[in-house]
C-alpha atoms as a PDB file:
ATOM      1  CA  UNK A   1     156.409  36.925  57.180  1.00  0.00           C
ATOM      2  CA  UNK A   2     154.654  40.140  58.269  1.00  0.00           C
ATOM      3  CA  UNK A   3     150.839  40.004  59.095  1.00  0.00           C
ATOM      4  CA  UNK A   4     150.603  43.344  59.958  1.00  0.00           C
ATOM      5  CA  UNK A   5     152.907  46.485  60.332  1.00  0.00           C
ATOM      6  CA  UNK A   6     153.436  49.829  61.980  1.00  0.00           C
ATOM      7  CA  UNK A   7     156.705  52.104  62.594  1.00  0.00           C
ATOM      8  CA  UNK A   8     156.515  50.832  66.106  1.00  0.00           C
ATOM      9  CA  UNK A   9     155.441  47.033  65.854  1.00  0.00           C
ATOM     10  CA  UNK A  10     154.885  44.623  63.409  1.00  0.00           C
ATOM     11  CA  UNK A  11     153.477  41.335  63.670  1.00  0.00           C
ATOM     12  CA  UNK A  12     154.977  37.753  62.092  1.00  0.00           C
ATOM     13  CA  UNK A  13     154.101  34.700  61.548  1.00  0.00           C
ATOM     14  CA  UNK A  14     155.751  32.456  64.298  1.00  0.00           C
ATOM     15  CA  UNK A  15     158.604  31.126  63.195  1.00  0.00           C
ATOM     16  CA  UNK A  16     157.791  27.270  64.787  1.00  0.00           C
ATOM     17  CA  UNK A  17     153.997  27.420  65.180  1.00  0.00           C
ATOM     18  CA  UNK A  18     151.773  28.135  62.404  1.00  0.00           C
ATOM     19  CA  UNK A  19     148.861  29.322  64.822  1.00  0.00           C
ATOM     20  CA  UNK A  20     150.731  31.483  67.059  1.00  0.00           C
ATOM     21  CA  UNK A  21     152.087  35.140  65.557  1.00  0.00           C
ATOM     22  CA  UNK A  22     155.050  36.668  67.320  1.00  0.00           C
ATOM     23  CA  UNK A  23     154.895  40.400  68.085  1.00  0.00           C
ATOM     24  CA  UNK A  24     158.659  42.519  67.404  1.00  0.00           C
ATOM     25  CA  UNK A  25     158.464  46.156  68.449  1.00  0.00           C
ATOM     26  CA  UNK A  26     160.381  48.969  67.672  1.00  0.00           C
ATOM     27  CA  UNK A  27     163.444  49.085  70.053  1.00  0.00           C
ATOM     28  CA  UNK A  28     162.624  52.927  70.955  1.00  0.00           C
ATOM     29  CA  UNK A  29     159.390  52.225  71.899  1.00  0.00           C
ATOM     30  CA  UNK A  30     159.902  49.537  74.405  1.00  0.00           C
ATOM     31  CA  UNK A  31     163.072  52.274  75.846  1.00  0.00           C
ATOM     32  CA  UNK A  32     159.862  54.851  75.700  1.00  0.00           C
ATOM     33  CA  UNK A  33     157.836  52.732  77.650  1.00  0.00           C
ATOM     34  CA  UNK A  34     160.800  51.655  80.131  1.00  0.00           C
ATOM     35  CA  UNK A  35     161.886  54.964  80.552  1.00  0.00           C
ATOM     36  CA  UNK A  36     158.060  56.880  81.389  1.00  0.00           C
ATOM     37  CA  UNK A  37     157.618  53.877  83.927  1.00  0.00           C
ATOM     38  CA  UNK A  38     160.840  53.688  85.425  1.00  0.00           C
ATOM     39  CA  UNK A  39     160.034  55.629  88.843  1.00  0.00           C
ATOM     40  CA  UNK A  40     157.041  53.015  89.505  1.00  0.00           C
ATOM     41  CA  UNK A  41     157.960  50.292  91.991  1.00  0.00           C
ATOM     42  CA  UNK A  42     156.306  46.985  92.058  1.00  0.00           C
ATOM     43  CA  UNK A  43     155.471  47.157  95.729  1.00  0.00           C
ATOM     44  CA  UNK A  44     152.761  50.166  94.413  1.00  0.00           C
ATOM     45  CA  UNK A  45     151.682  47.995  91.406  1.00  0.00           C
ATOM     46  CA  UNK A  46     151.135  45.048  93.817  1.00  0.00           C
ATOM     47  CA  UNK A  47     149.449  47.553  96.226  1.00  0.00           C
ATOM     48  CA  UNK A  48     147.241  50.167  93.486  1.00  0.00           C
ATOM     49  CA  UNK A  49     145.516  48.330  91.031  1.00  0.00           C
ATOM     50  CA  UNK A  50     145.080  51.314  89.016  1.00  0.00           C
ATOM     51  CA  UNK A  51     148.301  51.859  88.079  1.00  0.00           C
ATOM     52  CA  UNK A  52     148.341  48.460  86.586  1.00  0.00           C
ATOM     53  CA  UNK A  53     146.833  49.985  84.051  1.00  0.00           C
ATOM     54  CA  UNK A  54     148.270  53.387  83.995  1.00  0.00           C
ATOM     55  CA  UNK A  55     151.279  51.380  82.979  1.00  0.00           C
ATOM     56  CA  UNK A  56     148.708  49.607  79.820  1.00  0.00           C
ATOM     57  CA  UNK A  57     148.341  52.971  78.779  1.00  0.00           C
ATOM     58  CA  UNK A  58     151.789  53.857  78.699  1.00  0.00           C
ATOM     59  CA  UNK A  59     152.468  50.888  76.837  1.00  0.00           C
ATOM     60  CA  UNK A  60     149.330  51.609  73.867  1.00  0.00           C
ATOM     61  CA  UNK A  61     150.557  55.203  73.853  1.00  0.00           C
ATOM     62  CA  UNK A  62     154.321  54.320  73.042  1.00  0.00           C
ATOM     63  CA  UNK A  63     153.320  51.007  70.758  1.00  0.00           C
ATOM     64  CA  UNK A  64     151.254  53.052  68.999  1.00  0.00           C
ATOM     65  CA  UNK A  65     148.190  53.029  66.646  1.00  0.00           C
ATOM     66  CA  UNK A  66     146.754  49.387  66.655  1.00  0.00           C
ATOM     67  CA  UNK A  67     149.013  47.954  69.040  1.00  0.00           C
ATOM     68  CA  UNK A  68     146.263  47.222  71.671  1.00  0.00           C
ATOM     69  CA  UNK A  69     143.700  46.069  69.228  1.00  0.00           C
ATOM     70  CA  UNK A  70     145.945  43.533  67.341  1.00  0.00           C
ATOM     71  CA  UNK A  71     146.691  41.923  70.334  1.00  0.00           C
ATOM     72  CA  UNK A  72     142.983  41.678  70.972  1.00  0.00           C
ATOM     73  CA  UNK A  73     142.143  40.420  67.492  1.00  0.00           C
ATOM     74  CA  UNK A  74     144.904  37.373  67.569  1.00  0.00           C
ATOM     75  CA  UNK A  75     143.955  36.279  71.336  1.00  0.00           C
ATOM     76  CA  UNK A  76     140.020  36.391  70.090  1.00  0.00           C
ATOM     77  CA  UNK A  77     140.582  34.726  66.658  1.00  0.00           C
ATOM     78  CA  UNK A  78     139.782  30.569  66.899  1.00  0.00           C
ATOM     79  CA  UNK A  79     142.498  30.681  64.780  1.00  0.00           C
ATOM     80  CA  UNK A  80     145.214  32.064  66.063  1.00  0.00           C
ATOM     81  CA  UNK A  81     144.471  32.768  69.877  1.00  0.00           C
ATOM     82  CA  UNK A  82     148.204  33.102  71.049  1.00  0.00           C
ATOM     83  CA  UNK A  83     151.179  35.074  70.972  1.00  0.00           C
ATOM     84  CA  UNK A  84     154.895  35.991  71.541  1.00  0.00           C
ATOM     85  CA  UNK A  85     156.353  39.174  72.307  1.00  0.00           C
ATOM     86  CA  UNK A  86     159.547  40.452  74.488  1.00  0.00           C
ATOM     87  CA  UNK A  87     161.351  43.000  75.565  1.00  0.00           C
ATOM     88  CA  UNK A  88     164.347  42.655  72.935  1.00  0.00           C
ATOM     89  CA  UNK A  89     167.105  43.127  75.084  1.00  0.00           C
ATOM     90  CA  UNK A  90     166.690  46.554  76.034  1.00  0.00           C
ATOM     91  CA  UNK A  91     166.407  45.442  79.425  1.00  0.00           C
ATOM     92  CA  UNK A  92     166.854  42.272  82.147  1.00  0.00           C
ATOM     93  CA  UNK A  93     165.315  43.907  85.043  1.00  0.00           C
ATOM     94  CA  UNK A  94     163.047  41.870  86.606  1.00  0.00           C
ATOM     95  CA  UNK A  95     160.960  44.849  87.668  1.00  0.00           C
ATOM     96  CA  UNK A  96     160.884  45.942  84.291  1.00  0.00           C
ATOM     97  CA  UNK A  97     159.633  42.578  83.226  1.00  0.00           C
ATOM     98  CA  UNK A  98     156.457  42.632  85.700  1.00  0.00           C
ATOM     99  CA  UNK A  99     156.234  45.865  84.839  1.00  0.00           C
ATOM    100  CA  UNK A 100     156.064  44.706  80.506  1.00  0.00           C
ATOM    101  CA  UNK A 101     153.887  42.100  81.155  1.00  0.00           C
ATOM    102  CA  UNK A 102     151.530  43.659  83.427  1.00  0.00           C
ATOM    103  CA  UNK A 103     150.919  46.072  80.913  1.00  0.00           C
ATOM    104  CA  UNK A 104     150.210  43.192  77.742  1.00  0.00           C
ATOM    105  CA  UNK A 105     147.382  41.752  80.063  1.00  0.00           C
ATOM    106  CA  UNK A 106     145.494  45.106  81.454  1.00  0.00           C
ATOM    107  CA  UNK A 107     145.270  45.971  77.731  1.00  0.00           C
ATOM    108  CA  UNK A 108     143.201  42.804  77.077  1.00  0.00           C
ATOM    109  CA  UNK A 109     141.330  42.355  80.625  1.00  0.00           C
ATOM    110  CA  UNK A 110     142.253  42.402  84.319  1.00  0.00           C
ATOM    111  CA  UNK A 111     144.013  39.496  85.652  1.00  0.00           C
ATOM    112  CA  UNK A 112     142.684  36.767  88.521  1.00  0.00           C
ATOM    113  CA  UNK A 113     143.942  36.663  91.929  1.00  0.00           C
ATOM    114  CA  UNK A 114     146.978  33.609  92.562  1.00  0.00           C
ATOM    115  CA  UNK A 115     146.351  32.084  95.604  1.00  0.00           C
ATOM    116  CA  UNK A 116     149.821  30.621  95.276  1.00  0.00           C
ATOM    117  CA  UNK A 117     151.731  34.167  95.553  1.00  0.00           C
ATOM    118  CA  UNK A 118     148.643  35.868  96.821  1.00  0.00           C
ATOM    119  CA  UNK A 119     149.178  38.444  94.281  1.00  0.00           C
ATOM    120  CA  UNK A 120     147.670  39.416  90.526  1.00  0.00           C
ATOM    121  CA  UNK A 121     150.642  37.431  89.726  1.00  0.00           C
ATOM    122  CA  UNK A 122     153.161  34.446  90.537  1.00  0.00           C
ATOM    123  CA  UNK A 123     156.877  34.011  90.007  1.00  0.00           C
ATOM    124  CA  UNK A 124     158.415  30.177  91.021  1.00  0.00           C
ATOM    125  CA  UNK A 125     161.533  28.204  90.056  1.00  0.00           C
ATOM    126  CA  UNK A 126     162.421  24.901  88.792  1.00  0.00           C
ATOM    127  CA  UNK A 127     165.466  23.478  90.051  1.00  0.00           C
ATOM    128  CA  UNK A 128     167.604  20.386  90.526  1.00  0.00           C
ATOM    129  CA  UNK A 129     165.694  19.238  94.010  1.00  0.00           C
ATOM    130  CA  UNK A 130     162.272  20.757  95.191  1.00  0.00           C
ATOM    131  CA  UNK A 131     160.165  19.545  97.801  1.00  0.00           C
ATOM    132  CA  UNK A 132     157.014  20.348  95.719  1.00  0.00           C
ATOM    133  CA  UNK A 133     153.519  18.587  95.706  1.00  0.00           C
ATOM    134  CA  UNK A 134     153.322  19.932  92.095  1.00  0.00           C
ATOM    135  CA  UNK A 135     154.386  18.751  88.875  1.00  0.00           C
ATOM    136  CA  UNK A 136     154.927  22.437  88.419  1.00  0.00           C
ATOM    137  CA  UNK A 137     157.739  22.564  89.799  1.00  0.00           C
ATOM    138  CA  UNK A 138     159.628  18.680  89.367  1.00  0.00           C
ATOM    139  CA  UNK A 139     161.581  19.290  86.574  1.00  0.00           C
ATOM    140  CA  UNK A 140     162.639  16.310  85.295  1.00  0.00           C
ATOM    141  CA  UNK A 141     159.137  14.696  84.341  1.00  0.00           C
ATOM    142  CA  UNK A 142     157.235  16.209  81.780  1.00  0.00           C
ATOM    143  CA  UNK A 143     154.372  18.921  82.853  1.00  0.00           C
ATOM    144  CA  UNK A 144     151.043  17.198  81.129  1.00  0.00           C
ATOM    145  CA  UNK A 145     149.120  19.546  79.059  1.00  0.00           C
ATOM    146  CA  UNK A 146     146.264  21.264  80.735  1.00  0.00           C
ATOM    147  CA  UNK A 147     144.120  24.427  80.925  1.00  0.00           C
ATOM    148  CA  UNK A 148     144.594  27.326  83.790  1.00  0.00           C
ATOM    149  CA  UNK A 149     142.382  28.116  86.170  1.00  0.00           C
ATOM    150  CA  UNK A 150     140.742  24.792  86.821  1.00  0.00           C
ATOM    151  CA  UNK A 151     140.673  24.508  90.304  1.00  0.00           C
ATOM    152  CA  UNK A 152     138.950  27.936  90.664  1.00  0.00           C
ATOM    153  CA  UNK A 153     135.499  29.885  89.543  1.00  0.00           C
ATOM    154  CA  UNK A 154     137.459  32.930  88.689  1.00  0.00           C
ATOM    155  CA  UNK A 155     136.881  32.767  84.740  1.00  0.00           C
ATOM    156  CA  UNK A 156     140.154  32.298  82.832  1.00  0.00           C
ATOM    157  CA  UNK A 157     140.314  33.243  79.340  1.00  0.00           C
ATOM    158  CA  UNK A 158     144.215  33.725  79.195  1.00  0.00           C
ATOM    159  CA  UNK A 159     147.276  33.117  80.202  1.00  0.00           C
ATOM    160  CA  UNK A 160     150.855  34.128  80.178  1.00  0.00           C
ATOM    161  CA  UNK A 161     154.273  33.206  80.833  1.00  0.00           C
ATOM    162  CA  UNK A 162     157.303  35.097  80.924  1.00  0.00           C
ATOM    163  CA  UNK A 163     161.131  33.528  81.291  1.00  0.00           C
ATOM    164  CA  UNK A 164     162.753  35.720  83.618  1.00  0.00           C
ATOM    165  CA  UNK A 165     166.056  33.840  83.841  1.00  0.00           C
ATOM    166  CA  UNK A 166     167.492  30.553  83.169  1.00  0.00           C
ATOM    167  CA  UNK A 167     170.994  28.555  84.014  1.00  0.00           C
ATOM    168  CA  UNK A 168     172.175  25.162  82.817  1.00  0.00           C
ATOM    169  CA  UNK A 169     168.453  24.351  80.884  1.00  0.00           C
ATOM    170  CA  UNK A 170     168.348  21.616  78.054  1.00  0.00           C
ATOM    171  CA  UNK A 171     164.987  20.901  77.537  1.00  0.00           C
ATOM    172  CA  UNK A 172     161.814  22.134  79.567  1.00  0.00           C
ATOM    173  CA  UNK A 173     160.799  23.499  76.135  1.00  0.00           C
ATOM    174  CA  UNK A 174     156.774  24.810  76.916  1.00  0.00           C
ATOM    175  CA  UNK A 175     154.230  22.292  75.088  1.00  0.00           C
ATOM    176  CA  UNK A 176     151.188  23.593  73.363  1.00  0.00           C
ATOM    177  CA  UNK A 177     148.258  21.801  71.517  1.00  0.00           C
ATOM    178  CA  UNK A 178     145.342  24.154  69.804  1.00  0.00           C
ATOM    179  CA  UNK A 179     142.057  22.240  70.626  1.00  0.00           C
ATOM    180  CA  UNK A 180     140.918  22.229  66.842  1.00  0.00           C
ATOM    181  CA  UNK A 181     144.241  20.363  65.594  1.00  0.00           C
ATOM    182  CA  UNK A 182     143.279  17.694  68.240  1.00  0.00           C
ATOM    183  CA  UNK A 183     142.765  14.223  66.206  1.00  0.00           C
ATOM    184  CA  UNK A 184     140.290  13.039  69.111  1.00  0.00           C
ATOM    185  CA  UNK A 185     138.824  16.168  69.506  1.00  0.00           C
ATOM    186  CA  UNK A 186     135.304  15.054  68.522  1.00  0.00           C
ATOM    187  CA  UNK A 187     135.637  11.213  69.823  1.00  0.00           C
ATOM    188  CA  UNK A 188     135.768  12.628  73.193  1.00  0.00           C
ATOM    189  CA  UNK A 189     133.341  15.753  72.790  1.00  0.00           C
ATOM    190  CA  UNK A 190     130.343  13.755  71.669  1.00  0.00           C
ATOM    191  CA  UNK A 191     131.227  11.480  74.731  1.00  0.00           C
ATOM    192  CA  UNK A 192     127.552  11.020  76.978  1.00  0.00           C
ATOM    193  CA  UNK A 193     130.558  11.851  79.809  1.00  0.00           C
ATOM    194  CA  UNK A 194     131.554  15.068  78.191  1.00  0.00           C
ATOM    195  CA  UNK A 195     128.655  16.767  79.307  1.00  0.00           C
ATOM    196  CA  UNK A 196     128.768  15.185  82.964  1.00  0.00           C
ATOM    197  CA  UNK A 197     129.677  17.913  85.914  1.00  0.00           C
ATOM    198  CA  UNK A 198     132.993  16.717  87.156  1.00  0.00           C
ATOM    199  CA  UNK A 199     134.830  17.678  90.626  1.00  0.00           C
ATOM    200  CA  UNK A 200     137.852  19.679  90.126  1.00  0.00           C
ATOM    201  CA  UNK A 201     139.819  20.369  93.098  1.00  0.00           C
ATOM    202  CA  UNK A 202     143.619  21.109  94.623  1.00  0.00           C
ATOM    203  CA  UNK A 203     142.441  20.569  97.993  1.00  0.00           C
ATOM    204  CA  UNK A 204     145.124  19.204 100.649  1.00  0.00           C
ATOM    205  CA  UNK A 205     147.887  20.797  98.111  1.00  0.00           C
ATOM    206  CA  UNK A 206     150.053  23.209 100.543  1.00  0.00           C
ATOM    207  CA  UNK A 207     151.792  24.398  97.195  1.00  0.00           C
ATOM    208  CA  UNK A 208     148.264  25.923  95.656  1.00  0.00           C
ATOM    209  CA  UNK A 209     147.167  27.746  98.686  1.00  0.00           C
ATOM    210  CA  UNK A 210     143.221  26.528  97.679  1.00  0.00           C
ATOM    211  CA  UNK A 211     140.595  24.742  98.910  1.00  0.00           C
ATOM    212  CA  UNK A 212     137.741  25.553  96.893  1.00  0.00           C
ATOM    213  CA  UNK A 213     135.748  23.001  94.312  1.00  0.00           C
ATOM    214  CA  UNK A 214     134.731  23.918  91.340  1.00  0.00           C
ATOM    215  CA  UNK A 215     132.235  21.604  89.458  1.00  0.00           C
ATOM    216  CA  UNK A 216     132.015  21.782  85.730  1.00  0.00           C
ATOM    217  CA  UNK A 217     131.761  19.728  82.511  1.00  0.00           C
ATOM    218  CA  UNK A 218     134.905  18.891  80.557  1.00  0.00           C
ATOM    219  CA  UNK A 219     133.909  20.579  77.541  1.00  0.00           C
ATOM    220  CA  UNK A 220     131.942  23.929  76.862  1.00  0.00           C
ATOM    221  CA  UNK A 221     130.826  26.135  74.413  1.00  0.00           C
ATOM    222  CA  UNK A 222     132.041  29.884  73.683  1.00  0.00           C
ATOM    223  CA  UNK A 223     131.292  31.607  70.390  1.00  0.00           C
ATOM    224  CA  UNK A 224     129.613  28.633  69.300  1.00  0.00           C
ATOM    225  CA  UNK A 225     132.992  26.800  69.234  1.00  0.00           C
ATOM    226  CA  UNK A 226     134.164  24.117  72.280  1.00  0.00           C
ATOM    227  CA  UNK A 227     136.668  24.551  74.901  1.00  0.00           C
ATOM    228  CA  UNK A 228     138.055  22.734  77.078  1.00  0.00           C
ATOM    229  CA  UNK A 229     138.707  22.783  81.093  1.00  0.00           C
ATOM    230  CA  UNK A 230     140.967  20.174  82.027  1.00  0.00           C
ATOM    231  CA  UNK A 231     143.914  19.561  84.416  1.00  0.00           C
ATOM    232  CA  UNK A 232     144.758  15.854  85.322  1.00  0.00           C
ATOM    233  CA  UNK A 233     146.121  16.707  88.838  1.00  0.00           C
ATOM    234  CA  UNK A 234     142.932  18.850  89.602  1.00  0.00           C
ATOM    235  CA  UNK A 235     140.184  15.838  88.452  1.00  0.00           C
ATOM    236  CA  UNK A 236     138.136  14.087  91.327  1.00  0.00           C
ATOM    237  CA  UNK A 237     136.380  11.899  89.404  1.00  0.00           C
ATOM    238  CA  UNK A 238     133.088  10.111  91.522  1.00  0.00           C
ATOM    239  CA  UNK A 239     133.105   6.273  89.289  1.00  0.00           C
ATOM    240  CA  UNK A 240     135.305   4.599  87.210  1.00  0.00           C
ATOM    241  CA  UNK A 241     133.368   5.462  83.899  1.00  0.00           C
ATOM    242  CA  UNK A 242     134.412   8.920  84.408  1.00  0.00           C
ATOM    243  CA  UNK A 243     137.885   8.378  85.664  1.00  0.00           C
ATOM    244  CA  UNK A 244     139.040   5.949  82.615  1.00  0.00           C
ATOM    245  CA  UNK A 245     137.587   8.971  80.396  1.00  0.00           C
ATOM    246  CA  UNK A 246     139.728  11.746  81.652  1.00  0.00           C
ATOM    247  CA  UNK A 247     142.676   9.198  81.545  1.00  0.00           C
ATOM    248  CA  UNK A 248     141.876   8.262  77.901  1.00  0.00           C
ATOM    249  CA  UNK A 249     141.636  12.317  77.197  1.00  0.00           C
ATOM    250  CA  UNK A 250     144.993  12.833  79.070  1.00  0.00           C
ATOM    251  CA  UNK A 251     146.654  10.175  77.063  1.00  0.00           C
ATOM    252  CA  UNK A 252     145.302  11.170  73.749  1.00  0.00           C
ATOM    253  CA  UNK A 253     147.056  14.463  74.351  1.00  0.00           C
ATOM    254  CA  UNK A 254     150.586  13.008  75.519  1.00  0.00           C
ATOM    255  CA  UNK A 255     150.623  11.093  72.459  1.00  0.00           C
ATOM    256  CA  UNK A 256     149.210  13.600  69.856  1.00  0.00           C
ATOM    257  CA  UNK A 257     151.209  14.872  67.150  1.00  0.00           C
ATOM    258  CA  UNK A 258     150.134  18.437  67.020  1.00  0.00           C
ATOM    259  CA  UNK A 259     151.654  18.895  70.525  1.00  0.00           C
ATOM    260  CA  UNK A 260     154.514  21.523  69.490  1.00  0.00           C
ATOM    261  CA  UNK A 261     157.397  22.527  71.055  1.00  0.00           C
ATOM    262  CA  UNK A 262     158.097  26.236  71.851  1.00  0.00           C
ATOM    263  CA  UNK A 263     161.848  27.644  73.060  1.00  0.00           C
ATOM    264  CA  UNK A 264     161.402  31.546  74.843  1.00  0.00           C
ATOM    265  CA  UNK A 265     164.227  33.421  75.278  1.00  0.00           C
ATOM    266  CA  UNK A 266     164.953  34.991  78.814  1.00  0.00           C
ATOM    267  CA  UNK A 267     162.586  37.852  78.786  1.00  0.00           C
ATOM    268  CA  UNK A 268     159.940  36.858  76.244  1.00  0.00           C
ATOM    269  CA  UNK A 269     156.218  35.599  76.841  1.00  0.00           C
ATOM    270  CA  UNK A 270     153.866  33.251  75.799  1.00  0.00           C
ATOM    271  CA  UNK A 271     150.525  34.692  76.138  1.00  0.00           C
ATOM    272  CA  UNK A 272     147.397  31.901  74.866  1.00  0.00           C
ATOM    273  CA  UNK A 273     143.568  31.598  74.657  1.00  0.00           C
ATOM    274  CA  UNK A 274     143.122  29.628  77.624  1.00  0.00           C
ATOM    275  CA  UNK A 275     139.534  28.513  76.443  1.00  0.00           C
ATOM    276  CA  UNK A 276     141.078  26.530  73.553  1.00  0.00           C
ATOM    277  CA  UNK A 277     144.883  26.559  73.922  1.00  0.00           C
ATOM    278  CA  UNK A 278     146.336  23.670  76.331  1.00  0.00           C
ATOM    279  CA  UNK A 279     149.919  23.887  77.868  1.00  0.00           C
ATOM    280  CA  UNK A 280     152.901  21.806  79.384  1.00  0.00           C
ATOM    281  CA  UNK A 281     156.391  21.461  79.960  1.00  0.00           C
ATOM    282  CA  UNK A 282     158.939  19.162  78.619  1.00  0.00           C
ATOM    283  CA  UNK A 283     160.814  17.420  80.910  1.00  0.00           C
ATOM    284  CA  UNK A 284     164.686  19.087  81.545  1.00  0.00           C
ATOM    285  CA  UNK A 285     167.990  17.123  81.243  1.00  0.00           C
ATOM    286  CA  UNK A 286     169.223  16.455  84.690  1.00  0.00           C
ATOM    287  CA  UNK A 287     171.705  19.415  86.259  1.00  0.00           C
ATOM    288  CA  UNK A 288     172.911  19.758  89.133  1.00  0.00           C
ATOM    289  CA  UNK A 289     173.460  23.420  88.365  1.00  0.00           C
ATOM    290  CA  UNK A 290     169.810  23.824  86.932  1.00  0.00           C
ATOM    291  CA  UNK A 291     167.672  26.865  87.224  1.00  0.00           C
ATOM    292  CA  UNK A 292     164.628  28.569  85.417  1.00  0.00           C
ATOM    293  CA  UNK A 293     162.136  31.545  86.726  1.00  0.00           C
ATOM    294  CA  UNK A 294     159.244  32.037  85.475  1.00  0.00           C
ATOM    295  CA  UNK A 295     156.016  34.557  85.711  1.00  0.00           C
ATOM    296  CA  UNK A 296     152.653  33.687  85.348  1.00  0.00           C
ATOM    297  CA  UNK A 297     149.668  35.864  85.468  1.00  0.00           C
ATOM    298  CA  UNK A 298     145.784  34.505  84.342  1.00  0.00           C
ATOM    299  CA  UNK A 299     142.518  36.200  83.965  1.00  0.00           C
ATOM    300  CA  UNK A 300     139.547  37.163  82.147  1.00  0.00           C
ATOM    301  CA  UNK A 301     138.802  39.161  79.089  1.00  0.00           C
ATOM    302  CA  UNK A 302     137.397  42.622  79.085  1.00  0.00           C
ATOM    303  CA  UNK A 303     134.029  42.966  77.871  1.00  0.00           C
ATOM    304  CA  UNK A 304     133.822  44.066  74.531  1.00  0.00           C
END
């Protein structure tokens, strides 16, 4: 069902989660936007930052009226906050997909530094076997639900994913859980340890490439609504009172209901509120022959 419509995008309902809407643009446009890009390589958008967002503005100009500020309005709206979008099959370039998605997130703010790729964004694998000191990246356990940006005082408003290719996958579907369809949403808010500073660290993990600590409560407030910041392999906790709490949170979220189960096609995102949207992995059948990439990039808003 359409929310909202142009002659170069419209925007649905999702077809599998009620809160998320899924963006389908006109196939010209997106060959517009390949086309008036093409001659850009990613070594110069990894090296000029401002042609990140040259290639937003290419983008707005061949989406059209609205495009940019719909995409605002669902990632701002408590009830909505996420989206899907793709490139439709008018290309499988992988360029072209950095190139796509770079674009989506300089329209709505600037993205965070990845210590893991040292770059504005990451791409990594999941395969059979991996050395990896990441659940990341072990693909046959599931990928807990969390929030980005933990470990880190860059703020971190957003996030997106993009498949970039995928061989002998069943399973590994991408979990999400809104924070307001949480049953135990307000058993473990008005907790006396929800409003303790915690540790939150990846120190000692080669994989993450970080060392900082942040410190900061489990909840917060933003628009006078709470988030969240959690990530159970980032938590240090300093007594048992507040290690059994983020264990009970943890476990409240592996066995909730409202945890939903989202397929992407090769070359389709997921891009999510990171404030109030919390994310995972289902675990993948075992293959020998296994193989997913993926993209991620993370940052903050632009101001208003």
């Amino acid at each position: 069902m359409s929310v909202y419509s142009t002659k170069s995008f419209e925007v649905q309902n999702h077809s599998v989660h009620a809160r998320l809407r899924h963006i389908v643009m006109d196939n010209k446009s997106l060959q517009d936007f390949f086309n008036e890009v093409g001659h850009i390589d990613v070594e110069k958008i990894e090296y000029v930052p401002f042609i990140r967002f040259y290639l937003a503005d290419q983008l707005r100009k061949k989406a059209g009226e609205g495009f940019q500020e719909q995409i605002r309005e669902i990632l701002h709206d408590r009830d909505t906050g996420g989206l899907t979008i793709g490139v439709q099959g008018q290309t499988n370039n992988h360029d072209d997909y950095i190139k796509f998605s770079t674009a989506l997130t300089h329209l709505i703010g600037c993205p965070n530094f990845d210590a893991m790729s040292k770059k504005f964004y990451a791409r990594f694998s999941v395969k059979h076997e991996f050395d990896s000191d990441t659940y990341l990246r072990k693909a046959y356990r599931t990928f807990y639900l969390h929030t980005d940006g933990t470990f880190v005082n860059e703020q971190t408003d957003w996030v997106l994913m993009m498949k970039f290719e995928e061989r002998n996958a069943i399973g590994g579907e991408s979990l999400l859980l809104h924070l307001d369809d949480w049953e135990d949403l307000d058993k473990f808010r008005s907790n006396p340890l929800a409003s303790q500073v915690y540790e939150f660290s990846q120190k000692g993990r080669a994989s993450k490439n970080v060392d900082e600590v942040v410190y900061s409560t489990t909840f917060f407030e933003k628009n006078n609504s709470p988030c969240i910041r959690f990530n159970d392999q980032c938590s240090v906790p300093k007594t048992i009172e507040q290690a059994i709490y983020h264990k009970e949170i943890s476990e409240s979220f592996e066995r909730t209901e409202k945890k939903v189960a989202i397929s992407l096609p090769v070359g389709d995102l997921i891009l999510v509120n990171n404030n109030f949207w919390l994310h995972g992995r289902d675990a993948f059948e075992e293959n020998e022959g296994l193989y997913r990439e993926l993209m991620r990039q993370r940052g903050c808003f632009a101001p208003n």
